[in-house]
C-alpha atoms as a PDB file:
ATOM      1  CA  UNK A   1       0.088  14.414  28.755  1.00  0.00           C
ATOM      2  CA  UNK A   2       0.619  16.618  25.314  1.00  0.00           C
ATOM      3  CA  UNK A   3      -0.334  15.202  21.935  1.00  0.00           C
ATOM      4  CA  UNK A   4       3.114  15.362  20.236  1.00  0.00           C
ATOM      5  CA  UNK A   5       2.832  14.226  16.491  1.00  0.00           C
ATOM      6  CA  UNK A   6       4.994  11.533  16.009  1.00  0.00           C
ATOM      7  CA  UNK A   7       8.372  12.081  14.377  1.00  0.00           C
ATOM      8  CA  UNK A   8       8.475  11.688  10.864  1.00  0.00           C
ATOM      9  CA  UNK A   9      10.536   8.689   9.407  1.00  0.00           C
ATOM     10  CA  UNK A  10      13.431  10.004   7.518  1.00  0.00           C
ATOM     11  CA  UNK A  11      12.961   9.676   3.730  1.00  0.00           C
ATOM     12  CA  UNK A  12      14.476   6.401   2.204  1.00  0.00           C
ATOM     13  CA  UNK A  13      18.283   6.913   0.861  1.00  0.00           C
ATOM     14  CA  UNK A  14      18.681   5.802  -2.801  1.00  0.00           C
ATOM     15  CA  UNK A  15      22.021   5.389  -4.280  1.00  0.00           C
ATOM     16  CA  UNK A  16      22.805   8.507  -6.639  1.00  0.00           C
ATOM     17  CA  UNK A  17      23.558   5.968  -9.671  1.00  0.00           C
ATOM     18  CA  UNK A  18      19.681   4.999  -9.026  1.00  0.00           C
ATOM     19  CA  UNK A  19      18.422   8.126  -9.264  1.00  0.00           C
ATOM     20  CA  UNK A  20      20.463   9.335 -12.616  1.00  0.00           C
ATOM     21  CA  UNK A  21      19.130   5.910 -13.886  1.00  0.00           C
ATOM     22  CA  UNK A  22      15.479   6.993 -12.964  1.00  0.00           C
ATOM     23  CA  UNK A  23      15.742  10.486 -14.631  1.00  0.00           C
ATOM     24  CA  UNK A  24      17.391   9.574 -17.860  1.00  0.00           C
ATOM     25  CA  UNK A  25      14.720   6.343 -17.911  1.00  0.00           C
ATOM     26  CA  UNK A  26      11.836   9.087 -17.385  1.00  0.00           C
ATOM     27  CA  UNK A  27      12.921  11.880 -19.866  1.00  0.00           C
ATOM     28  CA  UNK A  28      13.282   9.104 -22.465  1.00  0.00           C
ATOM     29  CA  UNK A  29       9.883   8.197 -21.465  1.00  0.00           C
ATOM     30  CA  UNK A  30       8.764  11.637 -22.114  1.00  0.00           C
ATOM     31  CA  UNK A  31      10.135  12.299 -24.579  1.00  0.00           C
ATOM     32  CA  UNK A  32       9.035   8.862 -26.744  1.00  0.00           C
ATOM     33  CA  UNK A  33       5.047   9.914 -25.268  1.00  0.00           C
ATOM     34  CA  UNK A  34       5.534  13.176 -27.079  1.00  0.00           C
ATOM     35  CA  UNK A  35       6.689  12.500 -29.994  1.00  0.00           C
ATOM     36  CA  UNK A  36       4.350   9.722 -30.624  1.00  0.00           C
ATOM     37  CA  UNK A  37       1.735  12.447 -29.927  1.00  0.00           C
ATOM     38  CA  UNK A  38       3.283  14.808 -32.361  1.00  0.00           C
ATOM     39  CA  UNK A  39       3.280  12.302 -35.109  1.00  0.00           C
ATOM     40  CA  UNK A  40      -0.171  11.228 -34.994  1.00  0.00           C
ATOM     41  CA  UNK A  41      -2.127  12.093 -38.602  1.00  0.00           C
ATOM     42  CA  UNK A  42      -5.461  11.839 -37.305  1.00  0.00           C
ATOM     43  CA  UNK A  43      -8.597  13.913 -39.481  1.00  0.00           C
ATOM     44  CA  UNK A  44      -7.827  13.170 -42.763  1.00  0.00           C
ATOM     45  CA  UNK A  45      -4.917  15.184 -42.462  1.00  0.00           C
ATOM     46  CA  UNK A  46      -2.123  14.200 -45.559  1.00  0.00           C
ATOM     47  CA  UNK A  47       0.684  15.384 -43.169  1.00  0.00           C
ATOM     48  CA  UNK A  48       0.808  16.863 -39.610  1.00  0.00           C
ATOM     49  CA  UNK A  49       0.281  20.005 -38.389  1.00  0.00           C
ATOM     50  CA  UNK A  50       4.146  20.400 -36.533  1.00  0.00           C
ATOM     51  CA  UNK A  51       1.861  21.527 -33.724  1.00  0.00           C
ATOM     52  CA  UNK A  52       3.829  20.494 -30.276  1.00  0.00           C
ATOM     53  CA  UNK A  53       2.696  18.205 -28.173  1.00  0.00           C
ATOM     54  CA  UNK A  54       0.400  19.343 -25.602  1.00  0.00           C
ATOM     55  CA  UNK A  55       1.820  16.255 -23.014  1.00  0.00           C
ATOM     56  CA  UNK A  56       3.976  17.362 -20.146  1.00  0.00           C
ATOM     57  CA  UNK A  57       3.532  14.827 -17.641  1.00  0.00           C
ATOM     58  CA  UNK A  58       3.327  10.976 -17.992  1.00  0.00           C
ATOM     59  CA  UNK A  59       3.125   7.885 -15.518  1.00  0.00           C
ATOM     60  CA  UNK A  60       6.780   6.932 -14.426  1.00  0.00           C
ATOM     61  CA  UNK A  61       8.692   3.531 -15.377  1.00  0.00           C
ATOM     62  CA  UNK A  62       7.474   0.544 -13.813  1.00  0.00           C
ATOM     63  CA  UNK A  63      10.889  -0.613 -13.852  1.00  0.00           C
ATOM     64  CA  UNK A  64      11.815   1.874 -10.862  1.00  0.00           C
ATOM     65  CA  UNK A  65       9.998   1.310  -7.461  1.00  0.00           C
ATOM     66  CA  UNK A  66       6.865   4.697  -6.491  1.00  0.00           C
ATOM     67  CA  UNK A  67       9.393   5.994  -3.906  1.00  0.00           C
ATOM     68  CA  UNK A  68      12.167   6.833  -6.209  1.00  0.00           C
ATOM     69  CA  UNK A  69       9.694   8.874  -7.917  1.00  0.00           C
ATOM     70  CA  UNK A  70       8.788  10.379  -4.347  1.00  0.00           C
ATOM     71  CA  UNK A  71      12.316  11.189  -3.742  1.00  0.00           C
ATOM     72  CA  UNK A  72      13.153  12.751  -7.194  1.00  0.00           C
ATOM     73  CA  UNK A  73       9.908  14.694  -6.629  1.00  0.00           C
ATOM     74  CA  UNK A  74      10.957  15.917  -2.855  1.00  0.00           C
ATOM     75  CA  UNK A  75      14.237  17.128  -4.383  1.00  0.00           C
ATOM     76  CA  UNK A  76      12.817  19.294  -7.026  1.00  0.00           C
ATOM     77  CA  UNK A  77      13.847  17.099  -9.996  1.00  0.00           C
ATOM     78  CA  UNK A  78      10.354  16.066 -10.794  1.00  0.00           C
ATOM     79  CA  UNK A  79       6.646  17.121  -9.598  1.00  0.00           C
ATOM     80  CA  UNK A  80       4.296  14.909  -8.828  1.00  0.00           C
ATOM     81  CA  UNK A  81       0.771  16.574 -10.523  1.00  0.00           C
ATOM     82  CA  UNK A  82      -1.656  13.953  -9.464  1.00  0.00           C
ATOM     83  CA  UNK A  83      -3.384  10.799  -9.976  1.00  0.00           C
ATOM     84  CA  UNK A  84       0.516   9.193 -10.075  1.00  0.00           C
ATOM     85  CA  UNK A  85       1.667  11.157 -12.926  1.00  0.00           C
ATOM     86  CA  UNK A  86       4.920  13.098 -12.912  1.00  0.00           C
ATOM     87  CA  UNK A  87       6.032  15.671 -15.036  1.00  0.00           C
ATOM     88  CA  UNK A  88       9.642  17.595 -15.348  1.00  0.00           C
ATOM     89  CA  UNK A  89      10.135  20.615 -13.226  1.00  0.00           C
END
């Protein structure tokens, strides 16, 4: 007898329209983190620095199930940096 790893399951199919729907949800997401962060007084400060945000990767949408993030992330569209935060590639 050999020890043959088991085949691997092929990844889930999602429809494309999903997928666009996931990316535009997440880059809005982003993009709303960042500029929040951007804005932020903070120290006393009478106006802002117009420093840029030092965010680059956020938690996902709840509104989209973890394995459309996987899937975005396997194709290169996304990378998964940890700890179940994503950022854009």
């Amino acid at each position: 007898m050999t020890d043959t790893p088991a085949p691997t399951p092929p990844p889930p199919s999602f429809d494309p329209d999903i997928l666009k729907g996931a990316m535009t949800a997440f880059r809005k997401r982003l993009k709303v983190t960042q500029l929040d962060d951007e804005s932020k007084l903070g120290g006393g400060r009478p106006t802002t620095t117009g420093k840029k945000s030092q965010i680059i990767g956020i938690r996902p949408p709840t509104q989209y199930p973890r394995e459309v993030w996987l899937e975005l992330a396997r194709q290169g569209k996304i990378k998964d940096t940890g700890g179940g935060f994503y950022a854009l590639v």
